[in-house]
Protein backbone atom coordinates (compact mmCIF):
# COMPACT_ATOMS: atom_id res chain seq x y z
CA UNK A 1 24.68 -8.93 35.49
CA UNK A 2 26.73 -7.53 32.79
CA UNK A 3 25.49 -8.22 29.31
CA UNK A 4 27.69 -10.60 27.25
CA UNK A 5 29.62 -9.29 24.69
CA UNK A 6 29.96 -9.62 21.01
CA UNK A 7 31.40 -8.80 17.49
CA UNK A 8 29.81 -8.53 13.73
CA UNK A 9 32.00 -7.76 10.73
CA UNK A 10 30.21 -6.31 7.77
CA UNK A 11 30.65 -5.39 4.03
CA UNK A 12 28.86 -2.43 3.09
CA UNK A 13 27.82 -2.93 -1.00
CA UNK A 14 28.37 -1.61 -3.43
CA UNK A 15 31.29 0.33 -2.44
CA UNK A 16 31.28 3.95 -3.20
CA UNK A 17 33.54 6.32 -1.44
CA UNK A 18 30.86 9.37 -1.79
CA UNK A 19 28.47 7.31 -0.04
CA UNK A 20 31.16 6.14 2.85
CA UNK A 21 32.35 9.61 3.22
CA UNK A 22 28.84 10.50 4.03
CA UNK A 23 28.39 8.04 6.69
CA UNK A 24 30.79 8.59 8.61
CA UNK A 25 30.80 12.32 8.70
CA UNK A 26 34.04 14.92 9.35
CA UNK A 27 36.62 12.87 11.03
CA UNK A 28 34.03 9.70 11.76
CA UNK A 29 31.82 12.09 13.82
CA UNK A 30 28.84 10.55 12.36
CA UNK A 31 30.42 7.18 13.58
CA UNK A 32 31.11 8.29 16.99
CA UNK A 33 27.15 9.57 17.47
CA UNK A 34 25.97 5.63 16.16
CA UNK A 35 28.67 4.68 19.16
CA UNK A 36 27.42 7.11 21.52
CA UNK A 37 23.62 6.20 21.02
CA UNK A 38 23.87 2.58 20.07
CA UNK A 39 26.43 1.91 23.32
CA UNK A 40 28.74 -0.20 20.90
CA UNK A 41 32.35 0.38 19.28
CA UNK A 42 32.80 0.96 15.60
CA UNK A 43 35.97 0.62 13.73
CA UNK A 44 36.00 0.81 9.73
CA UNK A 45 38.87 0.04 6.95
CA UNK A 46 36.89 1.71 3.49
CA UNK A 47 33.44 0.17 3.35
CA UNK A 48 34.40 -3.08 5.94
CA UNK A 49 33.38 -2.08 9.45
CA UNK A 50 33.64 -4.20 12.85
CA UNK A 51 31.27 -3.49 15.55
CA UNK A 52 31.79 -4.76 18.85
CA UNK A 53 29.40 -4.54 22.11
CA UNK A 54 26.28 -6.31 24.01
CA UNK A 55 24.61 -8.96 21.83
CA UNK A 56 21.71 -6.89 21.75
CA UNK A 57 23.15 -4.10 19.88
CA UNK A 58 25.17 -5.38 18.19
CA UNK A 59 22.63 -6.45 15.38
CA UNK A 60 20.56 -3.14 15.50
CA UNK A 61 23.79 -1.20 14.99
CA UNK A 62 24.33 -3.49 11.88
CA UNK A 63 20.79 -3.12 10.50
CA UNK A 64 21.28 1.01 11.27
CA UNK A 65 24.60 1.29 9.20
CA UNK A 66 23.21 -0.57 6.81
CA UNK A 67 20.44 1.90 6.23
CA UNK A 68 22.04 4.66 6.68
CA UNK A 69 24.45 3.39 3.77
CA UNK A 70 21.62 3.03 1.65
CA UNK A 71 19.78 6.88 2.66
CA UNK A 72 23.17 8.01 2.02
CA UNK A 73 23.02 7.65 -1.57
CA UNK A 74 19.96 10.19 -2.05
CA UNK A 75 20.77 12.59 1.31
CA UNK A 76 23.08 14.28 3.42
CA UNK A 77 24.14 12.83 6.89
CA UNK A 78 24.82 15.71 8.95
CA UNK A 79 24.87 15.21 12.68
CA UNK A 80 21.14 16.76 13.07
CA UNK A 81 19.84 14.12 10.38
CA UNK A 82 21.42 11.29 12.42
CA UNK A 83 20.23 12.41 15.92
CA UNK A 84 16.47 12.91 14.40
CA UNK A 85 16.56 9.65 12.66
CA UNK A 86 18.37 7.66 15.39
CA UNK A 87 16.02 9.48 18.03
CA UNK A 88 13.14 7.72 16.28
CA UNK A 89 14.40 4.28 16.56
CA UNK A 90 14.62 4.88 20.37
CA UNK A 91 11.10 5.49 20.69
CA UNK A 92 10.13 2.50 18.66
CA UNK A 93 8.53 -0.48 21.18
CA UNK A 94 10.58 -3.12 18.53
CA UNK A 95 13.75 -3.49 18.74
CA UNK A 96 14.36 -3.19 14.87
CA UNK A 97 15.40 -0.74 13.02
CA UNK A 98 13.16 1.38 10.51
CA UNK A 99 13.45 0.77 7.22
CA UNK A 100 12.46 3.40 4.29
CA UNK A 101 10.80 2.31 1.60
CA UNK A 102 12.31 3.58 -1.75
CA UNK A 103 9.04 4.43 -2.98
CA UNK A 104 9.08 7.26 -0.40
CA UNK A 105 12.34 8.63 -1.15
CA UNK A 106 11.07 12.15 -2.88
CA UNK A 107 14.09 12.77 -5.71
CA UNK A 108 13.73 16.35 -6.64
CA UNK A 109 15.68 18.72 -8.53
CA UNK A 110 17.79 20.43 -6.12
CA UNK A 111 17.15 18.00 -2.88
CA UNK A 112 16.49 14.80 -2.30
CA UNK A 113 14.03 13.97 1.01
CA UNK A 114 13.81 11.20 2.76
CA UNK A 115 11.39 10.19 5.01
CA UNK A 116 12.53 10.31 8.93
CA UNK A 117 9.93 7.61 10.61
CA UNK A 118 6.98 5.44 10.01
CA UNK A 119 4.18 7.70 10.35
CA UNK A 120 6.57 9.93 7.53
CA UNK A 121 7.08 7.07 5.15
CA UNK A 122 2.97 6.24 5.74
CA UNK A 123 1.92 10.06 5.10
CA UNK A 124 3.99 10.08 1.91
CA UNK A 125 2.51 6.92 0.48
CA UNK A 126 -1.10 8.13 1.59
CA UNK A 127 -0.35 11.35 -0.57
CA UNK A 128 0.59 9.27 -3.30
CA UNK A 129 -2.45 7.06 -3.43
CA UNK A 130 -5.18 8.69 -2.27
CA UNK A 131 -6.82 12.15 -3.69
CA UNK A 132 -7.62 13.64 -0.44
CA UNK A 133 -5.00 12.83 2.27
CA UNK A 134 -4.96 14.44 5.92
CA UNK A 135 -1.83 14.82 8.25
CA UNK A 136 -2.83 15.21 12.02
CA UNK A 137 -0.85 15.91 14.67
CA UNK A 138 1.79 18.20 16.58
CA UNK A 139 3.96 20.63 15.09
CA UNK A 140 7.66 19.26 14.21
CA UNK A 141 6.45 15.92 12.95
CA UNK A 142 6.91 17.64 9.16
CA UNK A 143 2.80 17.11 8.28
CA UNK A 144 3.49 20.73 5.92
CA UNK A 145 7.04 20.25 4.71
CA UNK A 146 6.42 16.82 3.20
CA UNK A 147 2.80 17.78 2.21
CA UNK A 148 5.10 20.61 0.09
CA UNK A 149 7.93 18.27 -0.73
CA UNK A 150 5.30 15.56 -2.90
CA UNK A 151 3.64 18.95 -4.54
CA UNK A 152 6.90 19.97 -5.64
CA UNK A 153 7.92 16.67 -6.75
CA UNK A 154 4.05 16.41 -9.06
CA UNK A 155 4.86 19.85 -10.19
CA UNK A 156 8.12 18.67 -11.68
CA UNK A 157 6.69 15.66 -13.00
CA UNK A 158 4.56 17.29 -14.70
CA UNK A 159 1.22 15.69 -12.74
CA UNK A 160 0.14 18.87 -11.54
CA UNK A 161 -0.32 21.95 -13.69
CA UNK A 162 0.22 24.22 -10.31
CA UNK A 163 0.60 24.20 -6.31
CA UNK A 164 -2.07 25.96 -4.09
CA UNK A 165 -1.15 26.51 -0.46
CA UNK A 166 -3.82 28.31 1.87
CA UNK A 167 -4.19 28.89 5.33
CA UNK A 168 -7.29 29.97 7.45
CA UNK A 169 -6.79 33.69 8.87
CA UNK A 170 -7.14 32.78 12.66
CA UNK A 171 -3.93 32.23 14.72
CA UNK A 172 -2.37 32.14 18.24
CA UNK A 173 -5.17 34.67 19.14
CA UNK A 174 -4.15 37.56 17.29
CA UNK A 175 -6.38 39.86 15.57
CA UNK A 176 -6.35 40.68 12.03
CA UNK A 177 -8.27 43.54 12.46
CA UNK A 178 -5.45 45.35 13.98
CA UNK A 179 -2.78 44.35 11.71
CA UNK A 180 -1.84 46.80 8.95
CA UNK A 181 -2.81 46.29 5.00
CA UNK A 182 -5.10 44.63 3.39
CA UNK A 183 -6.23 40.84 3.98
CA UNK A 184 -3.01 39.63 2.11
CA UNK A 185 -0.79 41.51 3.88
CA UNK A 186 -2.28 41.04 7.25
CA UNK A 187 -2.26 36.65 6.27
CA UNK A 188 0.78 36.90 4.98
CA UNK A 189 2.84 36.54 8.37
CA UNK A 190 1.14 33.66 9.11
CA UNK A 191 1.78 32.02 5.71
CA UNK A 192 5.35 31.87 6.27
CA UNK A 193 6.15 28.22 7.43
CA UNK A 194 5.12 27.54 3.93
CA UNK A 195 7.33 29.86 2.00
CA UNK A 196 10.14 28.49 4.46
CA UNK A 197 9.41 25.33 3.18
CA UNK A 198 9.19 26.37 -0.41
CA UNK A 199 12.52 27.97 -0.35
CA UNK A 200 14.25 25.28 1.14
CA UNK A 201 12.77 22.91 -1.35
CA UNK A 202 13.40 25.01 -4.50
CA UNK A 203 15.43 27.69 -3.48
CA UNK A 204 14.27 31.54 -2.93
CA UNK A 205 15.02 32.56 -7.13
CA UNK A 206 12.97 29.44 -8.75
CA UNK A 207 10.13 29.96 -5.57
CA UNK A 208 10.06 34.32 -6.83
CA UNK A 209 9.40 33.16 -10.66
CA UNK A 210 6.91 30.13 -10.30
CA UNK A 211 4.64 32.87 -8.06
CA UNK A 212 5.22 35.37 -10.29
CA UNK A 213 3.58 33.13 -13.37
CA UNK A 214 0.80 31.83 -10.59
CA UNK A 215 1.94 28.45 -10.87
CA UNK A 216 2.41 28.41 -7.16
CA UNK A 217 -0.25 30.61 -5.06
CA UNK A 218 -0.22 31.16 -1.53
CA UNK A 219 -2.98 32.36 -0.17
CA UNK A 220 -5.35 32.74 3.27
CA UNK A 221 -8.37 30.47 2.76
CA UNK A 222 -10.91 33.04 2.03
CA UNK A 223 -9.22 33.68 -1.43
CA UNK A 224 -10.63 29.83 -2.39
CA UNK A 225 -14.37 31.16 -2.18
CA UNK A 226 -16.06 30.57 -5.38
CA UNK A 227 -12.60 29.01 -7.15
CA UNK A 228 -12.64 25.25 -8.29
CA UNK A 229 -8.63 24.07 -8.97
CA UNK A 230 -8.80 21.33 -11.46
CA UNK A 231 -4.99 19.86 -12.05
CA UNK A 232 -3.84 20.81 -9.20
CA UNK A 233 -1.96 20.09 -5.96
CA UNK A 234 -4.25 21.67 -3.36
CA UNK A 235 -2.76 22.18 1.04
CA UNK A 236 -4.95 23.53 3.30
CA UNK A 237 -1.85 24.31 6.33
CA UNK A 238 -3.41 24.47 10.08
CA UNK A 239 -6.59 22.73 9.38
CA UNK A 240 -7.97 22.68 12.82
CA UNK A 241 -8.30 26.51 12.40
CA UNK A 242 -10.97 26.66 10.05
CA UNK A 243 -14.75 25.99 10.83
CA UNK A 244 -17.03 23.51 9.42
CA UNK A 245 -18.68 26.33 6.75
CA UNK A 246 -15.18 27.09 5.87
CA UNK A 247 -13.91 22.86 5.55
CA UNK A 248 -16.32 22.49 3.50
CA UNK A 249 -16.04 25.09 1.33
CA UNK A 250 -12.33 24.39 0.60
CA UNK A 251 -13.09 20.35 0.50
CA UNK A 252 -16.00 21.62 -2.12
CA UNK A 253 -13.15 22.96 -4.25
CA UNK A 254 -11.33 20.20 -5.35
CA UNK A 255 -11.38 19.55 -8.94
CA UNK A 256 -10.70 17.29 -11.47
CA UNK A 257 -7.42 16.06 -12.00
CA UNK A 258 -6.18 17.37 -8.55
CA UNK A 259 -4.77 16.31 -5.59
CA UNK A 260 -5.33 17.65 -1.95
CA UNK A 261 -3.73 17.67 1.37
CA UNK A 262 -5.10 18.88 4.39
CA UNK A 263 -2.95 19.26 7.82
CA UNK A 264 -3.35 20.11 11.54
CA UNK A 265 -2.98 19.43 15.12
CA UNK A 266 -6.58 19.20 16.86
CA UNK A 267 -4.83 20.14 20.12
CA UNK A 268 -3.87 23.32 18.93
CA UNK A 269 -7.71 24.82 17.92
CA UNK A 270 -7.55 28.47 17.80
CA UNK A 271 -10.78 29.07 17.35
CA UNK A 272 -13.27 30.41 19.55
CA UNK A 273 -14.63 27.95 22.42
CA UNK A 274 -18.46 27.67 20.92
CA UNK A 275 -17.03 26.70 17.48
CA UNK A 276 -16.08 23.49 16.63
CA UNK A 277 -13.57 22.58 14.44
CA UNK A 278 -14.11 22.05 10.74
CA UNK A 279 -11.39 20.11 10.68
CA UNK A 280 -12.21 18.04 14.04
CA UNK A 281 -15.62 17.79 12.75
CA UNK A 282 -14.29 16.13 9.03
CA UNK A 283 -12.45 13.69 10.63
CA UNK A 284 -15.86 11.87 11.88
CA UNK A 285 -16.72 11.24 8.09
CA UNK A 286 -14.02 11.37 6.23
CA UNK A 287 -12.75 7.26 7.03
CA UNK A 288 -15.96 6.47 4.94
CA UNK A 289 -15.35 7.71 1.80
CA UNK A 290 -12.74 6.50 -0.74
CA UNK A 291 -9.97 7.62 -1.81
CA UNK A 292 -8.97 9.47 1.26
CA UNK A 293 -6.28 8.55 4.20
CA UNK A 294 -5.53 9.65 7.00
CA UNK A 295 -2.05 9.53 8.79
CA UNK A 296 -1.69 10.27 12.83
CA UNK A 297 1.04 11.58 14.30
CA UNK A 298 1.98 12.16 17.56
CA UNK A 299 5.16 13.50 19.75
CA UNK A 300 7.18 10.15 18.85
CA UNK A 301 7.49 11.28 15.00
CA UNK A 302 8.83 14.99 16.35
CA UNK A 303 11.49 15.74 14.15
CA UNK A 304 12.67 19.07 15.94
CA UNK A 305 15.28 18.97 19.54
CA UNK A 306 14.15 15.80 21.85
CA UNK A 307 12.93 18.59 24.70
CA UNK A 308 10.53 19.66 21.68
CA UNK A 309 8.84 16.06 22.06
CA UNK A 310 8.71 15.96 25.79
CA UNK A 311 6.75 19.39 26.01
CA UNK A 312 4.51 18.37 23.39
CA UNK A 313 3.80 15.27 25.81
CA UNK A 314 3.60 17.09 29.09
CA UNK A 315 1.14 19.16 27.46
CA UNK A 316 -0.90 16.60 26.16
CA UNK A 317 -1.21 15.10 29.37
CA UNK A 318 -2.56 18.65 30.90
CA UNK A 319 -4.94 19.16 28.62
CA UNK A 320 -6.92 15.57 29.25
């Protein structure tokens, strides 16, 4: 039975021609991927659009340009954003359209973020309004870059006096002990994901200077031993890696004044098998005390190529 077809005419408000040009991308490609995933025809005149297709999708495709209009004030719509964002939507059981809250929208100096999904637009408010927040789940779902993005965004508000990053010294089964330097230089590898994320944020010059003063360190875990960080933003990256001794002994560090984000994917324990997570084992306690939060994600919110989310799942299903 063929679906019955339909047409919507909408206003997009206010008009701005940045904002339209954004939209609809080089030569209405931007357009042409909502056609292409939404199974409906677009056709535009400056900010009045017709869309024409099932009854179904019709409405959805409304409620997506209509967000989209609004995201395009604060971000770029490149091709990639769309897909990610639009790929999210498709994995959503409602047929509705996800809606960012503004609050979420992180306004920074040089960028502005915007939060790709639910479970993103849940993990930012958590970080807001909580003074312990933890991000779970698998890699690509952006637990680290957003976890940077709101420290960055204290730091320039002043809320924060600096930005602590740290990482346990235990990955992918590689040993340290054969890696040249000292402990910084052998860590230092693995602590890359977070200056990637720094330098995108801030760019590489302003990233160089606020180390160079301290105001941002980046360190492996071990460096926290005996330190208490009062006014600060405090991530502990790759969570799951660290043992109980070694969770408490960072969660022991928070000060006053500070705020602290801890993420991981307790699937990907690199540990040895007779030691148990520190991370796995904080999770069992943590929902009890106040002031914390805890966001889960899983391979729905993966904001990396759609193969990316269906190996994470195949995975997952091995391993149970």
């Amino acid at each position: 039975m063929t679906a019955k077809t339909t047409h919507q005419n909408i206003t997009l408000h206010p008009e701005d021609n940045n904002r339209l040009a954004n939209l609809c991308g080089l030569l209405d490609e931007n357009l042409r991927q909502i056609e292409s995933y939404m199974k409906v025809e677009i056709s535009n005149r400056g900010n009045a659009f017709r869309i024409k297709g099932s009854e179904k999708n019709v409405p959805l495709t409304e409620q997506l340009i209509v967000e989209l209009y609004r995201i395009a004030e604060f971000e770029e719509l490149t091709p990639k954003h769309l897909h990610m964002y639009m790929n999210k939507n498709k994995s959503s059981k409602k047929s509705k359209i996800v809606e960012i809250d503004n609050e979420t929208i992180l306004k920074l100096k040089k960028i502005t973020i915007t939060p790709k999904s639910k479970a993103q637009e849940l993990y930012i408010k958590g970080i807001y309004q909580s003074d312990l927040s933890f991000g779970i789940g698998p890699a690509g779902t952006g637990k680290t870059y957003l976890a940077v993005a709101c420290a960055v965004h204290y730091l320039e508000q002043d809320l924060v006096k600096k930005i602590f990053l740290a990482r346990p010294a235990i990955e992918a089964g590689e040993k340290l002990g054969f890696l040249p330097g000292d402990l910084a230089e052998k860590v230092n590898p693995y602590l890359q994901p977070i200056y990637d994320a720094l330098y995108e944020i801030l760019g590489f010059e302003r990233v160089s200077r606020l180390l160079e003063r301290k105001i941002i360190e980046i360190a492996p875990l071990a460096y926290m031993r005996g330190r208490t960080l009062n006014d600060a933003f405090i991530i502990l990256d790759e969570g799951q890696n660290t043992t109980i001794a070694q969770m408490e002994m960072f969660l022991t560090r928070i000060g006053y004044g500070s705020k602290t984000v801890v993420t991981g994917d307790i699937s990907q324990v690199d540990l040895p098998r007779d030691i148990k997570s520190g991370l796995k084992d904080c999770l069992e306690f943590i929902p009890k005390i106040k002031g914390t939060h805890i966001t889960a994600f899983n391979s729905d919110d993966v904001m990396r190529h759609s193969i990316v989310k269906n190996i994470i799942t195949e995975y997952s299903k091995r391993k149970k």
